[in-house]
N, C-alpha and C. Protein backbone atom coordinates (compact mmCIF):
# COMPACT_ATOMS: atom_id res chain seq x y z
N UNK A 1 0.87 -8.31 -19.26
CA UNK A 1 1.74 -8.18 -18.12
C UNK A 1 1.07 -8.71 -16.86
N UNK A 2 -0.27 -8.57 -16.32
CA UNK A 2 -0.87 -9.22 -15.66
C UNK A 2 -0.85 -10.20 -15.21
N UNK A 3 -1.38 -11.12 -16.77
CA UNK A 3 -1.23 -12.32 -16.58
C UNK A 3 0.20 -13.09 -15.86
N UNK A 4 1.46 -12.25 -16.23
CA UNK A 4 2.63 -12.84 -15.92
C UNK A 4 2.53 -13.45 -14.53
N UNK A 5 2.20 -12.27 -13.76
CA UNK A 5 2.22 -12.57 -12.48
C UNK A 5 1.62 -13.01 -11.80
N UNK A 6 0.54 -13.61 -12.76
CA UNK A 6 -0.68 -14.83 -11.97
C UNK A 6 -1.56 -14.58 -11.27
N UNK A 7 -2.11 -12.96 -11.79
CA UNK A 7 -3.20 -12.78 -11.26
C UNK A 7 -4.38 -12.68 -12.16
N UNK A 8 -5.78 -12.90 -11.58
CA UNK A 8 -6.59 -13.93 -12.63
C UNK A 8 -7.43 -12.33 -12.41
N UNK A 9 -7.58 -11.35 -13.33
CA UNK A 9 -8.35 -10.73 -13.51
C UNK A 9 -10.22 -10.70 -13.48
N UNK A 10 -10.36 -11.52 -14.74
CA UNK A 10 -11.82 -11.62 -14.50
C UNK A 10 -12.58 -10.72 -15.58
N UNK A 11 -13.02 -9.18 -15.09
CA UNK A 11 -13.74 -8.31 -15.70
C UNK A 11 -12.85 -7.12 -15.55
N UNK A 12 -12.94 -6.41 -16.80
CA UNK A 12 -12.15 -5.04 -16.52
C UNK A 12 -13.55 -4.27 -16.82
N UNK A 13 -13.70 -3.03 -16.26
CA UNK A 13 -14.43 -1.75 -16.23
C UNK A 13 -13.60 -0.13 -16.39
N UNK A 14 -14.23 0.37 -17.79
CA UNK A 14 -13.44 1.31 -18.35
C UNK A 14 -14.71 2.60 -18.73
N UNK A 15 -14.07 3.93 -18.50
CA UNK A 15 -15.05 4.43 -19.47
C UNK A 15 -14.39 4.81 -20.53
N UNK A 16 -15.90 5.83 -21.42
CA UNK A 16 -15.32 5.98 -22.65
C UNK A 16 -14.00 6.33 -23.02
N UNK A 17 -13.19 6.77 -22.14
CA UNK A 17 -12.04 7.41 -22.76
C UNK A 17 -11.13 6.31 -22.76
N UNK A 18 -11.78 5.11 -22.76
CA UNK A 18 -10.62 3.92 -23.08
C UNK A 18 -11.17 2.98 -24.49
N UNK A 19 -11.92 3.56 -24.83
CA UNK A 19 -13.13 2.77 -25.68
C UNK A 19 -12.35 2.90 -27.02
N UNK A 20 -11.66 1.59 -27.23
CA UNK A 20 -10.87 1.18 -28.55
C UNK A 20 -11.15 0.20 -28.86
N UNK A 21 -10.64 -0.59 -29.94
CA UNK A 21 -10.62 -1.89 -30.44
C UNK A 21 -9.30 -2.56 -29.83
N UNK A 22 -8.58 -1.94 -30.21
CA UNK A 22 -6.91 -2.11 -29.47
C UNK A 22 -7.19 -2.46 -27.78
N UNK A 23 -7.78 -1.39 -27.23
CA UNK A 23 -7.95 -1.42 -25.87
C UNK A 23 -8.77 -3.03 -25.34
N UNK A 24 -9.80 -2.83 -26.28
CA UNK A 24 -10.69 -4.29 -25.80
C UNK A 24 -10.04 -5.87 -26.10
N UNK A 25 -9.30 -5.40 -26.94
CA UNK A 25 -8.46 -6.69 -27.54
C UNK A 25 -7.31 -6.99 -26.34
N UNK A 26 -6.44 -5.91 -26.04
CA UNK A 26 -5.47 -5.95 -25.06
C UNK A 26 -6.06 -6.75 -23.73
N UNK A 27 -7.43 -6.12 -23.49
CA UNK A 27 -7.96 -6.67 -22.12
C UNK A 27 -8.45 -8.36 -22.39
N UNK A 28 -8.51 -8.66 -23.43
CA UNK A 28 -8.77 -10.11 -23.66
C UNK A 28 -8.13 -10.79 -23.66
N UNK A 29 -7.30 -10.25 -24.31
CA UNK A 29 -5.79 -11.20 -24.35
C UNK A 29 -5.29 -11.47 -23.32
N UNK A 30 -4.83 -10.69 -22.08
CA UNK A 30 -4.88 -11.38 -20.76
C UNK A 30 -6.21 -11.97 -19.93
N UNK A 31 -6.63 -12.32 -20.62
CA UNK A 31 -7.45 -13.02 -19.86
C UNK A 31 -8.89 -12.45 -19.31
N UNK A 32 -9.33 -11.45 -19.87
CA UNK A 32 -10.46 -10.53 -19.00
C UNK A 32 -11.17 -10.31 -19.87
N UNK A 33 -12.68 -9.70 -19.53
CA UNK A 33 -13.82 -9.52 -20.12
C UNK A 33 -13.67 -7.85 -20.21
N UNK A 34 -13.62 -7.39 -21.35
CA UNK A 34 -13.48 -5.52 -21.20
C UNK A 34 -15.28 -5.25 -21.22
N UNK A 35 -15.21 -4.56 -20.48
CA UNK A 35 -16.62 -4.09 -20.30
C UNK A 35 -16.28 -2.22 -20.25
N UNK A 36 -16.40 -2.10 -21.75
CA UNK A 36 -16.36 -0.40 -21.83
C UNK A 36 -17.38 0.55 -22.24
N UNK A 37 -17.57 1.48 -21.73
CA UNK A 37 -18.72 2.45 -22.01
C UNK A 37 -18.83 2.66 -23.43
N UNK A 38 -19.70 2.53 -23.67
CA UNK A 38 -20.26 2.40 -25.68
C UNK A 38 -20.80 3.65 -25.89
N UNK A 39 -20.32 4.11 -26.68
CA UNK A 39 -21.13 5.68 -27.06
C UNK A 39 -21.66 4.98 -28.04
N UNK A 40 -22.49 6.62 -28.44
CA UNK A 40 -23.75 5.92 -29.41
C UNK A 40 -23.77 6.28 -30.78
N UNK A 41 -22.60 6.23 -31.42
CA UNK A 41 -22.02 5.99 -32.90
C UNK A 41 -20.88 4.94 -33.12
N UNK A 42 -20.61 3.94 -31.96
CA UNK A 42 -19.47 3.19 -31.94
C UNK A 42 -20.39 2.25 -33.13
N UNK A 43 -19.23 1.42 -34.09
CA UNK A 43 -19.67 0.35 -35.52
C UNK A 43 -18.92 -0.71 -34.62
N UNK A 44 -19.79 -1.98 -35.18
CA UNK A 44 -19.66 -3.11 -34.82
C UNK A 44 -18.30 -3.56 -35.67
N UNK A 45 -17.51 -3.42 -37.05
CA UNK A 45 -16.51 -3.70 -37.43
C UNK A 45 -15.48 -3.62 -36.36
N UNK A 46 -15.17 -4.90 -36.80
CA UNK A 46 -14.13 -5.25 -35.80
C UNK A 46 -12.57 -4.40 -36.25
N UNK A 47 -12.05 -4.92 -37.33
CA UNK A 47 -10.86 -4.57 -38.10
C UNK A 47 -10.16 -5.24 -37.75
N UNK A 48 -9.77 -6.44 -37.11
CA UNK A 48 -8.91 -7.63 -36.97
C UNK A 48 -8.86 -7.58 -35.38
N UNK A 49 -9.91 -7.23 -34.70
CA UNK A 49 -9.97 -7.41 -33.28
C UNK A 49 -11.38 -7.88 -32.52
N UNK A 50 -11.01 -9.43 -32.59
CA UNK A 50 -12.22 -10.05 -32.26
C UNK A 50 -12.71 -9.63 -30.85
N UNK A 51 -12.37 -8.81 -29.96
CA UNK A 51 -12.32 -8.61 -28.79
C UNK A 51 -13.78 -7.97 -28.66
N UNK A 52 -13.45 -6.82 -29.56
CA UNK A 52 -14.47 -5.63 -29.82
C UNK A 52 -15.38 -6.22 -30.60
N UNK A 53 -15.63 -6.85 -31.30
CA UNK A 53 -16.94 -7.68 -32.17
C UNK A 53 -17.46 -8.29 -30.87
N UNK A 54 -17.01 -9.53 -29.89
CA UNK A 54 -17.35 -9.52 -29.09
C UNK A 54 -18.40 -8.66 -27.91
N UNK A 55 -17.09 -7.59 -27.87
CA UNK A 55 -17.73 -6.56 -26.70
C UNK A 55 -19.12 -5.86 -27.42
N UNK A 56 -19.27 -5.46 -28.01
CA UNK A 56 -20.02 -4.83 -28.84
C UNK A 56 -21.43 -5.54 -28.79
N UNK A 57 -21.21 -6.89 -29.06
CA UNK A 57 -22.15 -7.53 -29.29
C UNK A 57 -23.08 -7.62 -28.30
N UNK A 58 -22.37 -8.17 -26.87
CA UNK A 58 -22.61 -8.49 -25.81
C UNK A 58 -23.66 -6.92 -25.73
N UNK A 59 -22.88 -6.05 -25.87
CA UNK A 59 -24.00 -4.76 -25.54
C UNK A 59 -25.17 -4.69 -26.42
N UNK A 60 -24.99 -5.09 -27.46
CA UNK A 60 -26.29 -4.84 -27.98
C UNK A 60 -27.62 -6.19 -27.86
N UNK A 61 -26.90 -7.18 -27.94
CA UNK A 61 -27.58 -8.36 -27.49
C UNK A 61 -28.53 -7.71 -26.42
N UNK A 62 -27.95 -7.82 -25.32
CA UNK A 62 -28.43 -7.68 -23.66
C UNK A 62 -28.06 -6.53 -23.03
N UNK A 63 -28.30 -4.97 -23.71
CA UNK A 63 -27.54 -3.85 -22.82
C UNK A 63 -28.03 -4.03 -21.40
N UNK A 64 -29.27 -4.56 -20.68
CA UNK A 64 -29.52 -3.99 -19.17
C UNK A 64 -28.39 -4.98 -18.61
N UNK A 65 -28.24 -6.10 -19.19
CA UNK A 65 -26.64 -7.07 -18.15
C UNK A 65 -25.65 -6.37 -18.67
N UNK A 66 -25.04 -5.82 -19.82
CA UNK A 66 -23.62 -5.23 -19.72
C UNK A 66 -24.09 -4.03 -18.79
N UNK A 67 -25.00 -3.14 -18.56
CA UNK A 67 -24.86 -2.16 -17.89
C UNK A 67 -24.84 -2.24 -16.58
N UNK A 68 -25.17 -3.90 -16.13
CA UNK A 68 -25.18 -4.16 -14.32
C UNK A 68 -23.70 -4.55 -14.35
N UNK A 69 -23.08 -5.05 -15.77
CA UNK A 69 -21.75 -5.14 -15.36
C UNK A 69 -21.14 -4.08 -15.00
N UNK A 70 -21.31 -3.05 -15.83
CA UNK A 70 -20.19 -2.02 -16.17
C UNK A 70 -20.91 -1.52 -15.18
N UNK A 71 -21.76 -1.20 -14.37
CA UNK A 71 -21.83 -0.15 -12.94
C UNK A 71 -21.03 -0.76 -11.78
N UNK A 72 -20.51 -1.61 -12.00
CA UNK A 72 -19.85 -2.16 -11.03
C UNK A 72 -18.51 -1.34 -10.79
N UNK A 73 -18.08 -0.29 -11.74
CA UNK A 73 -16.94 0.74 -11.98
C UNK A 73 -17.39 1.16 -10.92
N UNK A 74 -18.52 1.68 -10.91
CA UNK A 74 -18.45 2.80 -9.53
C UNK A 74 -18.48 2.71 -8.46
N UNK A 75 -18.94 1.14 -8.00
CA UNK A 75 -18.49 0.84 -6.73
C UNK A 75 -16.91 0.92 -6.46
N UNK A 76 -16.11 0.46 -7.59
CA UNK A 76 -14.57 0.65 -7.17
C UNK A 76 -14.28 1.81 -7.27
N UNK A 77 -14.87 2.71 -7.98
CA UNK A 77 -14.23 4.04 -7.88
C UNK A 77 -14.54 5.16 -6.60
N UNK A 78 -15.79 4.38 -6.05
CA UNK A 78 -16.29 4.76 -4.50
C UNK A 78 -15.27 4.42 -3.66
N UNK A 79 -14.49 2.92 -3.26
CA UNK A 79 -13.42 2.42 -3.01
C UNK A 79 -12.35 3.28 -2.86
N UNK A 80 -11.92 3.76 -4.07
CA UNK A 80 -10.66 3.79 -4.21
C UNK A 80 -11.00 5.27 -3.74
N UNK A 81 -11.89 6.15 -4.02
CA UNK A 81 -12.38 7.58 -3.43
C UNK A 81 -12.22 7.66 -1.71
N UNK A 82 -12.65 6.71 -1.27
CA UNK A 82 -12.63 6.61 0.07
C UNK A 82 -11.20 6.33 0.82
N UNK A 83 -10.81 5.63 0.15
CA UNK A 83 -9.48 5.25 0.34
C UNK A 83 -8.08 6.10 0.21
N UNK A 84 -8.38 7.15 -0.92
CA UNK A 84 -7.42 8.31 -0.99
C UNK A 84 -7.61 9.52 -0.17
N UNK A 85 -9.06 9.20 0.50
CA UNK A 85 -9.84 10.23 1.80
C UNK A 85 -8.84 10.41 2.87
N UNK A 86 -9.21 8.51 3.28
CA UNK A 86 -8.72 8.02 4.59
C UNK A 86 -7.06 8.00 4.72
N UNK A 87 -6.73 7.65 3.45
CA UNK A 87 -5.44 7.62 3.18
C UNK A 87 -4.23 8.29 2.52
N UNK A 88 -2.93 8.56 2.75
CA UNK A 88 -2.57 9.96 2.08
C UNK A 88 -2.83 9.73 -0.21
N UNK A 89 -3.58 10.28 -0.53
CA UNK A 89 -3.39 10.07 -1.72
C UNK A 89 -2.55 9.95 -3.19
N UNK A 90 -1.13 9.68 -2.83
CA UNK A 90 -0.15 9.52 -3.47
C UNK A 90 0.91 8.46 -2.73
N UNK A 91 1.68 7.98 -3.17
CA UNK A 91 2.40 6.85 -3.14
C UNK A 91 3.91 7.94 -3.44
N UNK A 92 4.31 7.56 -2.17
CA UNK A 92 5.71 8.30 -1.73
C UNK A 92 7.02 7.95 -2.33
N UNK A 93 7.06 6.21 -2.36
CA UNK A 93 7.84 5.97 -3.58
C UNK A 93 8.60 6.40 -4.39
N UNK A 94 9.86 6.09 -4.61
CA UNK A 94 10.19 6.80 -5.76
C UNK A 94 10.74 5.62 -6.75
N UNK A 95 11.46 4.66 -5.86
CA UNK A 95 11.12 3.26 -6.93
C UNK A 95 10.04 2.55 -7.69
N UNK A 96 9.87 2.05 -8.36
CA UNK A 96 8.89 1.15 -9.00
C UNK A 96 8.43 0.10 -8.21
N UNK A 97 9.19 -0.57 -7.56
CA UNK A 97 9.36 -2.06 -6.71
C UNK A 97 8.96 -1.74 -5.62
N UNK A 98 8.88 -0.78 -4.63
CA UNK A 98 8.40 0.10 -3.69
C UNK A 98 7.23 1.08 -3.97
N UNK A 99 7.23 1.34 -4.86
CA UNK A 99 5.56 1.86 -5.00
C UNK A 99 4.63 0.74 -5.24
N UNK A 100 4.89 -0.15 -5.97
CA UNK A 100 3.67 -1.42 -5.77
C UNK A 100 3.74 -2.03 -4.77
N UNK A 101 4.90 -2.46 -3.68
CA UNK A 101 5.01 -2.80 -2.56
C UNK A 101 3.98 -1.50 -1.49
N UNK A 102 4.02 -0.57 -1.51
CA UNK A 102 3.43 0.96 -0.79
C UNK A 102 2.01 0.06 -1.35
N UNK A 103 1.56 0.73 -2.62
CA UNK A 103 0.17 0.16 -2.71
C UNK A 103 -0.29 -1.00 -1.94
N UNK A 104 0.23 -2.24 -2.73
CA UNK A 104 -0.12 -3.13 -1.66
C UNK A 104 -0.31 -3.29 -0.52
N UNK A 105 0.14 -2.72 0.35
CA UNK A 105 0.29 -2.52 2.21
C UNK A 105 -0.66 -1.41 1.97
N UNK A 106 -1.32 -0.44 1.45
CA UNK A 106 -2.03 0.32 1.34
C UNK A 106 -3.57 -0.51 1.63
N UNK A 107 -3.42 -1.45 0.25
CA UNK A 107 -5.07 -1.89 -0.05
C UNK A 107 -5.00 -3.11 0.99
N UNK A 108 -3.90 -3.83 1.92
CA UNK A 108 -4.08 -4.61 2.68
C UNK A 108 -4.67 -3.73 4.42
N UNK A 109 -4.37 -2.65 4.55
CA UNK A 109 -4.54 -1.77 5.44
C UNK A 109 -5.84 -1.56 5.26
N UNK A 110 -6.11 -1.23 4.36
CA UNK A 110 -7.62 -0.87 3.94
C UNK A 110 -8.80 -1.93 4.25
N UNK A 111 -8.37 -2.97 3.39
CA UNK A 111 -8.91 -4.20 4.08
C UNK A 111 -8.74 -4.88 5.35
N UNK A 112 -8.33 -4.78 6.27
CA UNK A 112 -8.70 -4.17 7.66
C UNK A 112 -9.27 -3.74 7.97
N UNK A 113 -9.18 -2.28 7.88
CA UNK A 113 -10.21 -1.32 8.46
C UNK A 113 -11.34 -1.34 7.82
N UNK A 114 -11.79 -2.24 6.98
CA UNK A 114 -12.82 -2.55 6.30
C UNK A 114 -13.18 -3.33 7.29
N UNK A 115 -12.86 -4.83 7.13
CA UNK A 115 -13.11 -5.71 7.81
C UNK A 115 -13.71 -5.34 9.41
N UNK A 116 -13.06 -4.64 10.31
CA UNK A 116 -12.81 -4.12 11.53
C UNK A 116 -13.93 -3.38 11.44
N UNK A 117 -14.27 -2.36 10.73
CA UNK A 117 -15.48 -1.68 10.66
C UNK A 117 -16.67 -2.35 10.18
N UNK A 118 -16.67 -3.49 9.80
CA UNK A 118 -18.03 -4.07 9.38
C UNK A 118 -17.83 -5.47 10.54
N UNK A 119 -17.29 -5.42 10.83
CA UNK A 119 -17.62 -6.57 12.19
C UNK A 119 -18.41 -6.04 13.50
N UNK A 120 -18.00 -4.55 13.70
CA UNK A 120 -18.76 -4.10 14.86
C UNK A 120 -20.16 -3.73 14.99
């Protein structure tokens, strides 16, 4: 669905409670690198999802670079923490088309007062 709308993802950051084969495959398929928290009995069998043979690999190859990837979660989740601080934390909305419109003017507001606060 992402992809539809032409936005170029990049890297997704998940923790364990998203940690599937299904899940890592889904995030590939549009276009993104799943970078998910690996517990420490996950099997490298794929089962018809090259996504996760992939992901998997990448972690065991080189865990200290997947783990500078995947800490990169918590800078956005610092973000988005700060942001539901400063900002009322729910989306008033009751349409669909208006709550992503709300968000948006949300994270463009934000980026402002980002901007505005790191210029001074």
């Amino acid at each position: 669905m992402i992809s539809n709308v032409g936005i170029n993802v990049g890297e997704m950051y998940l923790d364990k409670g998203y940690l599937s084969r299904a899940n890592a495959q889904l995030i590939a398929d549009i276009g993104a690198v799943p970078y998910i928290a690996i517990k420490s009995n996950v099997k490298s069998k794929s089962n018809g999802y090259p996504a996760w043979n992939r992901m998997v690999n990448m972690y065991r190859e080189n865990p200290d670079d997947y783990a500078k990837h995947y800490n990169r979660r918590s800078v956005i989740e610092g973000v988005f923490s700060a942001m539901k601080r400063r900002m009322q934390s729910s989306i008033r909305s009751r349409i669909f088309h208006n709550q992503v419109l709300e968000a948006i003017c949300r994270a463009a507001v934000w980026n402002a007062i980002s901007l505005a606060y790191h210029m001074v």
